[in-house]
N, C-alpha and C. Protein backbone atom coordinates (compact mmCIF):
# COMPACT_ATOMS: atom_id res chain seq x y z
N UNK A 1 -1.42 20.59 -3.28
CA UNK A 1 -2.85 20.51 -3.04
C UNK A 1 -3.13 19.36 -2.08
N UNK A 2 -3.78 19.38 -1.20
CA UNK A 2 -4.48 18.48 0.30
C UNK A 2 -5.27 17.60 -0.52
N UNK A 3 -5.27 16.32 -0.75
CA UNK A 3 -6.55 15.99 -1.19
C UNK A 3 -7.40 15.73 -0.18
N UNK A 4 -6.98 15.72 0.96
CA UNK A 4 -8.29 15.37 2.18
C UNK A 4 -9.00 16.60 2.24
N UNK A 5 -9.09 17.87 1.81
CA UNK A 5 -9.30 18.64 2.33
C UNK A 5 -10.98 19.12 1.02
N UNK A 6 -11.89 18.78 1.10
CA UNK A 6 -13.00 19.39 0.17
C UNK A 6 -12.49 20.82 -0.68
N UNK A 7 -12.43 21.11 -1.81
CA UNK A 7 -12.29 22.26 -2.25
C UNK A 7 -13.61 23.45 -2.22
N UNK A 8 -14.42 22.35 -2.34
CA UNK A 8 -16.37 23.03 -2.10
C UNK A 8 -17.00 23.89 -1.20
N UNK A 9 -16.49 22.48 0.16
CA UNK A 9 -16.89 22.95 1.58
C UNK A 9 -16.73 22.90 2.35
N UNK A 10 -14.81 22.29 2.39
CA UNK A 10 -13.83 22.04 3.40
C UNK A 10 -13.95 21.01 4.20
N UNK A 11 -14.81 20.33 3.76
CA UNK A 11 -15.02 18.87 4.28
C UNK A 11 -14.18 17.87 4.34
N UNK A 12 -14.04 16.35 4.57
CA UNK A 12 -13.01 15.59 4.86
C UNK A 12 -13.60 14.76 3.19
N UNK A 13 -12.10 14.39 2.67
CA UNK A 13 -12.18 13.97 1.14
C UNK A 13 -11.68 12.06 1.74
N UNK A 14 -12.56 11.54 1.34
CA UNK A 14 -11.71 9.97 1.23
C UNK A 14 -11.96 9.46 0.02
N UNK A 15 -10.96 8.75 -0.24
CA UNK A 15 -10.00 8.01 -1.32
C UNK A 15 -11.22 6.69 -1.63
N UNK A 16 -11.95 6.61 -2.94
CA UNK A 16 -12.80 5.90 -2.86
C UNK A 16 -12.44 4.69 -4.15
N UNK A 17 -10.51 4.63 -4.23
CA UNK A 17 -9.69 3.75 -4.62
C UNK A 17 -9.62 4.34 -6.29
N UNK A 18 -8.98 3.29 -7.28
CA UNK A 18 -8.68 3.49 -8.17
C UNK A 18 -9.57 3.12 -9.31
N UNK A 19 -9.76 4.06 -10.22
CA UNK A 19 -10.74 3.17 -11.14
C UNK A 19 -10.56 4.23 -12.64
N UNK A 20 -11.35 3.53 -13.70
CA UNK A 20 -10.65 3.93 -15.36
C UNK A 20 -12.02 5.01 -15.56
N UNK A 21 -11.88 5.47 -16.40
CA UNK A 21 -12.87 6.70 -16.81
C UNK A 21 -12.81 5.84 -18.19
N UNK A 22 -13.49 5.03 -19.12
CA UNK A 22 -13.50 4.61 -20.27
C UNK A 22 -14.65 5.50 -21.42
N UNK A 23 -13.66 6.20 -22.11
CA UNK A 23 -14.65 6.84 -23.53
C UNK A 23 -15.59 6.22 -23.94
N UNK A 24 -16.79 6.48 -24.01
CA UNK A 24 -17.82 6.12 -24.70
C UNK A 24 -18.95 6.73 -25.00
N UNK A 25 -19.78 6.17 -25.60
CA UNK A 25 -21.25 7.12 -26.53
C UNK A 25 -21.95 6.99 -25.24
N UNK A 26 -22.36 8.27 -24.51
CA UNK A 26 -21.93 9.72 -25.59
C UNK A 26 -20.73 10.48 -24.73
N UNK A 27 -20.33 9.61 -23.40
CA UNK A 27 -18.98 10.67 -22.79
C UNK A 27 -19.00 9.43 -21.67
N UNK A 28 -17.91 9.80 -20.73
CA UNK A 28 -17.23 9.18 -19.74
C UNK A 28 -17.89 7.64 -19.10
N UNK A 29 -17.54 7.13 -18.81
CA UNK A 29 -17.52 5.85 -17.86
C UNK A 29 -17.18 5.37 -17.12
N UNK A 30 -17.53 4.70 -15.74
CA UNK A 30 -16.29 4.13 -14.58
C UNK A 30 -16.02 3.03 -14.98
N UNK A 31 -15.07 2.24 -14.76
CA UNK A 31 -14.81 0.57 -15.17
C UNK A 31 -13.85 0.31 -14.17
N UNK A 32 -13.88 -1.26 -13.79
CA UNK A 32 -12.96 -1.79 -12.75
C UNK A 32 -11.75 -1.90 -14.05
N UNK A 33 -11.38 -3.40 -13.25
CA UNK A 33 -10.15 -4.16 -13.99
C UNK A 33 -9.16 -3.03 -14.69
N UNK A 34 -8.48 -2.32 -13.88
CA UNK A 34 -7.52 -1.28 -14.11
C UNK A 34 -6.11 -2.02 -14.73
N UNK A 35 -6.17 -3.29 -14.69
CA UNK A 35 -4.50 -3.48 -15.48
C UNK A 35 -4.85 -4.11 -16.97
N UNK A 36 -6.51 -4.29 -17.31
CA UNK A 36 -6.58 -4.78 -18.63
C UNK A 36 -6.86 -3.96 -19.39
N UNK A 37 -7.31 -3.03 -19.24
CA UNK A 37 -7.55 -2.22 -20.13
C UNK A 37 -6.69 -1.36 -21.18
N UNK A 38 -7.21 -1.01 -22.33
CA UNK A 38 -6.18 -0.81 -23.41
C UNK A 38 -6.12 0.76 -23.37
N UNK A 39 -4.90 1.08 -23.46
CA UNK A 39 -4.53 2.59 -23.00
C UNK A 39 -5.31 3.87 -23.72
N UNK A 40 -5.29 3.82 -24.55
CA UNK A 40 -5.85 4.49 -25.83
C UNK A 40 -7.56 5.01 -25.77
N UNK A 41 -8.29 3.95 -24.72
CA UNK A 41 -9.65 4.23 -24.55
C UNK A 41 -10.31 4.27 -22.99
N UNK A 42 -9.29 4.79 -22.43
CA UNK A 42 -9.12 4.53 -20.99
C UNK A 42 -8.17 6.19 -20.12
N UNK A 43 -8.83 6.15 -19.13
CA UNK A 43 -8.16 7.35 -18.36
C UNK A 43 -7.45 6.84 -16.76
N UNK A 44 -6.73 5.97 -16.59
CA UNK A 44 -6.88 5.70 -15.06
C UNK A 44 -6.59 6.73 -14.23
N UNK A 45 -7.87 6.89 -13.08
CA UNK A 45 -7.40 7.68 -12.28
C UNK A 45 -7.60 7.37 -10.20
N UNK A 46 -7.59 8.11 -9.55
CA UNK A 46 -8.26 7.76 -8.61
C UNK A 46 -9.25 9.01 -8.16
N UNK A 47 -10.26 8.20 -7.38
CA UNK A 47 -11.45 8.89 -7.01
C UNK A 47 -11.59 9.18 -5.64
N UNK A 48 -11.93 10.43 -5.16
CA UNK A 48 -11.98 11.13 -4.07
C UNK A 48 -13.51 11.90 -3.47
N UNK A 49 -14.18 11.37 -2.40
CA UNK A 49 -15.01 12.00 -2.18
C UNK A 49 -15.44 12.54 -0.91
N UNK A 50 -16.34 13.58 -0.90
CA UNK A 50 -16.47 14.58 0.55
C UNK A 50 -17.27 14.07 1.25
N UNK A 51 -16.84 14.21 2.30
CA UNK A 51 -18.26 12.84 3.53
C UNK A 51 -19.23 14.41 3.32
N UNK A 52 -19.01 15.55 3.51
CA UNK A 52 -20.02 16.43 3.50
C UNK A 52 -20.78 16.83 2.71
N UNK A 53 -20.72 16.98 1.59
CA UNK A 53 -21.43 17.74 0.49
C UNK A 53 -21.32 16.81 -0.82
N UNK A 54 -20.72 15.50 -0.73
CA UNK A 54 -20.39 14.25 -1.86
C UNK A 54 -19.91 14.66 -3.11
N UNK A 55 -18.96 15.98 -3.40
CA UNK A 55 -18.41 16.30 -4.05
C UNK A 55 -17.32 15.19 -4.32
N UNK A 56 -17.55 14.74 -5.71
CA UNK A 56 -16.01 13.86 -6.41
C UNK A 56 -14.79 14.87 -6.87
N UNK A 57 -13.76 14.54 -6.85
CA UNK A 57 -12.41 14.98 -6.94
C UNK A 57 -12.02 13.49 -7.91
N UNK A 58 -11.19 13.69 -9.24
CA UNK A 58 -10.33 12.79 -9.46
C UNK A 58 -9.52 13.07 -10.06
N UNK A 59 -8.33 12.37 -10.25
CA UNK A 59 -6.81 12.54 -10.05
C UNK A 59 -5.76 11.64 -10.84
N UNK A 60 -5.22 12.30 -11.75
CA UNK A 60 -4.81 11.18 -12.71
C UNK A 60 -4.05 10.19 -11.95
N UNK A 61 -4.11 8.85 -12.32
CA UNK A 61 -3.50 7.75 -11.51
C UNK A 61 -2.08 7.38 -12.32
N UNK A 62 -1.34 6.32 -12.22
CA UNK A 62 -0.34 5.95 -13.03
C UNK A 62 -0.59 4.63 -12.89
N UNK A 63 -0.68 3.90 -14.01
CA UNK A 63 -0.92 2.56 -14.51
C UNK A 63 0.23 1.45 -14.08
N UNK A 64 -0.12 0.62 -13.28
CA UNK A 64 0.71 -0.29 -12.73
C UNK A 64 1.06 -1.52 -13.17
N UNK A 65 2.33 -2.17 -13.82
CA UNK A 65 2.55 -3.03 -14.26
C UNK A 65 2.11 -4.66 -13.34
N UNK A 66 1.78 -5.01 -14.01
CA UNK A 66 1.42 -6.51 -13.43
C UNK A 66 2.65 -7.55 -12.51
N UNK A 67 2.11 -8.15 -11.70
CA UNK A 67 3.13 -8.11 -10.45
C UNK A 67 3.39 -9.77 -11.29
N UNK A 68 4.74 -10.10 -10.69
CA UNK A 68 5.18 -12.03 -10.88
C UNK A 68 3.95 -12.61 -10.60
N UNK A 69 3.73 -13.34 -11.30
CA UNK A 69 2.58 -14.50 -10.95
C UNK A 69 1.49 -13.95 -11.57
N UNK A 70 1.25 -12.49 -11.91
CA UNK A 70 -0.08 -12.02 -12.34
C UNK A 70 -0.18 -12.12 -13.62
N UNK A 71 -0.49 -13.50 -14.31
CA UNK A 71 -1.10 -13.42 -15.79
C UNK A 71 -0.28 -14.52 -16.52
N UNK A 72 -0.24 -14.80 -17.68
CA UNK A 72 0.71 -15.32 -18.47
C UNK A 72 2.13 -15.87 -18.08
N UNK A 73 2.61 -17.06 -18.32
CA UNK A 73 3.95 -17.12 -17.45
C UNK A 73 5.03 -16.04 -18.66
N UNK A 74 6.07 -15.99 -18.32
CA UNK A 74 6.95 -15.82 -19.18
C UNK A 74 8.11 -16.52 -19.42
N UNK A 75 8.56 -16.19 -20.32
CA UNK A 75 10.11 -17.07 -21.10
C UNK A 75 10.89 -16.08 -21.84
N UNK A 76 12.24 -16.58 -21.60
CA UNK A 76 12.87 -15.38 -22.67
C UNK A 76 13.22 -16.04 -24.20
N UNK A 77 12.89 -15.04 -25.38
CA UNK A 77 13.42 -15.45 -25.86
C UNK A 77 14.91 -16.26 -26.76
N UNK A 78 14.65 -17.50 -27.17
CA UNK A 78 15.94 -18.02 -27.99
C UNK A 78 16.33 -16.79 -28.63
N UNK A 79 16.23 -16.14 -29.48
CA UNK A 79 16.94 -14.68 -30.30
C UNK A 79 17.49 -13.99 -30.10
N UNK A 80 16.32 -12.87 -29.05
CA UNK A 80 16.56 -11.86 -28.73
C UNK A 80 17.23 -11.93 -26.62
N UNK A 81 16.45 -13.23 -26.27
CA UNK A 81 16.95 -12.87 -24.95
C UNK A 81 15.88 -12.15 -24.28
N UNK A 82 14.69 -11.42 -24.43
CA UNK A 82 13.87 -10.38 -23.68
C UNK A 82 12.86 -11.44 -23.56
N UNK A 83 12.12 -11.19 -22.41
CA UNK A 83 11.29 -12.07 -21.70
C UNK A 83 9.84 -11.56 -22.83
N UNK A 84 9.00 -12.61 -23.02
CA UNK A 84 7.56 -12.46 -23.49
C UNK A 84 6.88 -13.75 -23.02
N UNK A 85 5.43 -13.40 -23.35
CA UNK A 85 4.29 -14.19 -22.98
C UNK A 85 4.86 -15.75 -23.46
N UNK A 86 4.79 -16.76 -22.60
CA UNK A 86 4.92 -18.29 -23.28
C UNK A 86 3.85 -18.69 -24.51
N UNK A 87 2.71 -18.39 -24.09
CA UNK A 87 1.69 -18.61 -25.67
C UNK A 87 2.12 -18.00 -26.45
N UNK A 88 3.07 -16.78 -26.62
CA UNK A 88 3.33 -15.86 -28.12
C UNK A 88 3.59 -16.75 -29.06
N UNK A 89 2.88 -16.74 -30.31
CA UNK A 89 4.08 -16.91 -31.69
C UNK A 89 4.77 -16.99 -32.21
N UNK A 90 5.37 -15.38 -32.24
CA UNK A 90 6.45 -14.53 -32.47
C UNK A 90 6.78 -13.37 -30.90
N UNK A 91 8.12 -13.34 -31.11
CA UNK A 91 8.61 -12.43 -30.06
C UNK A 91 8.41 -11.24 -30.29
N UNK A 92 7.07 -10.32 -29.62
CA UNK A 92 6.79 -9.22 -29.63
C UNK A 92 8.10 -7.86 -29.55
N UNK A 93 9.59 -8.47 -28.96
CA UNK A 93 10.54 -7.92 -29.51
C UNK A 93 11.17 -7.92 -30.40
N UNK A 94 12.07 -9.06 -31.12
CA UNK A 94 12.50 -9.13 -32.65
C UNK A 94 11.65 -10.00 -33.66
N UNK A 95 10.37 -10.26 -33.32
CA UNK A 95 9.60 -10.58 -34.46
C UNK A 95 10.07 -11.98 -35.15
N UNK A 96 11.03 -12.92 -34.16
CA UNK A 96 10.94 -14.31 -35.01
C UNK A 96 9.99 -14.80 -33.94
N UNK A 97 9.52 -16.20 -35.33
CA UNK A 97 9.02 -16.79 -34.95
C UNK A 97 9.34 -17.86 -33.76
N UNK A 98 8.35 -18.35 -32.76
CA UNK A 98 8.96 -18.81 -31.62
C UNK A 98 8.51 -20.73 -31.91
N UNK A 99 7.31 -20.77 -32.41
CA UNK A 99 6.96 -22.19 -32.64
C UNK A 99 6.46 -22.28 -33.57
């Protein structure tokens, strides 16, 4: 399938970037901040629209892991060895305690 291509009225489709469809009372929602959101109440997709007739098109997206530097530092753990958040507790992988 073309996504440039209008399905409506064959018009030219542009990419009007990525954004979440979030469940709520009483149905759908747009929301930015696409890497915080919690999976479960959230649709990411991207959005597509017709310069001619402003028909939306959207398109399931795939959720992108957070790049080095983006967020929390990390450390691996003493235990297990697998990297987690430095503020954790406990190691969200083997569950000892960290401090």
């Amino acid at each position: 399938m073309d996504r440039s291509v209008c399905i409506r009225c064959g018009g030219t489709m542009v990419s009007m970037g990525r954004q979440l469809l979030r469940k709520g009372n009483p149905g759908w929602h747009l929301r930015g901040d696409f890497e915080h959101e919690s999976a479960e109440s959230s649709l990411p997709v991207e959005v597509w629209r017709c310069t001619s007739c402003q028909h939306l098109d959207f398109y399931l997206a795939e959720r992108t892991a957070p790049g080095p530097g983006s967020g929390i530092a990390q450390a691996p753990c003493p235990y297990c060895g697998q990297l987690h958040e430095l503020d954790d507790p406990k190691c969200p992988h083997c569950g000892k305690r960290l401090f």
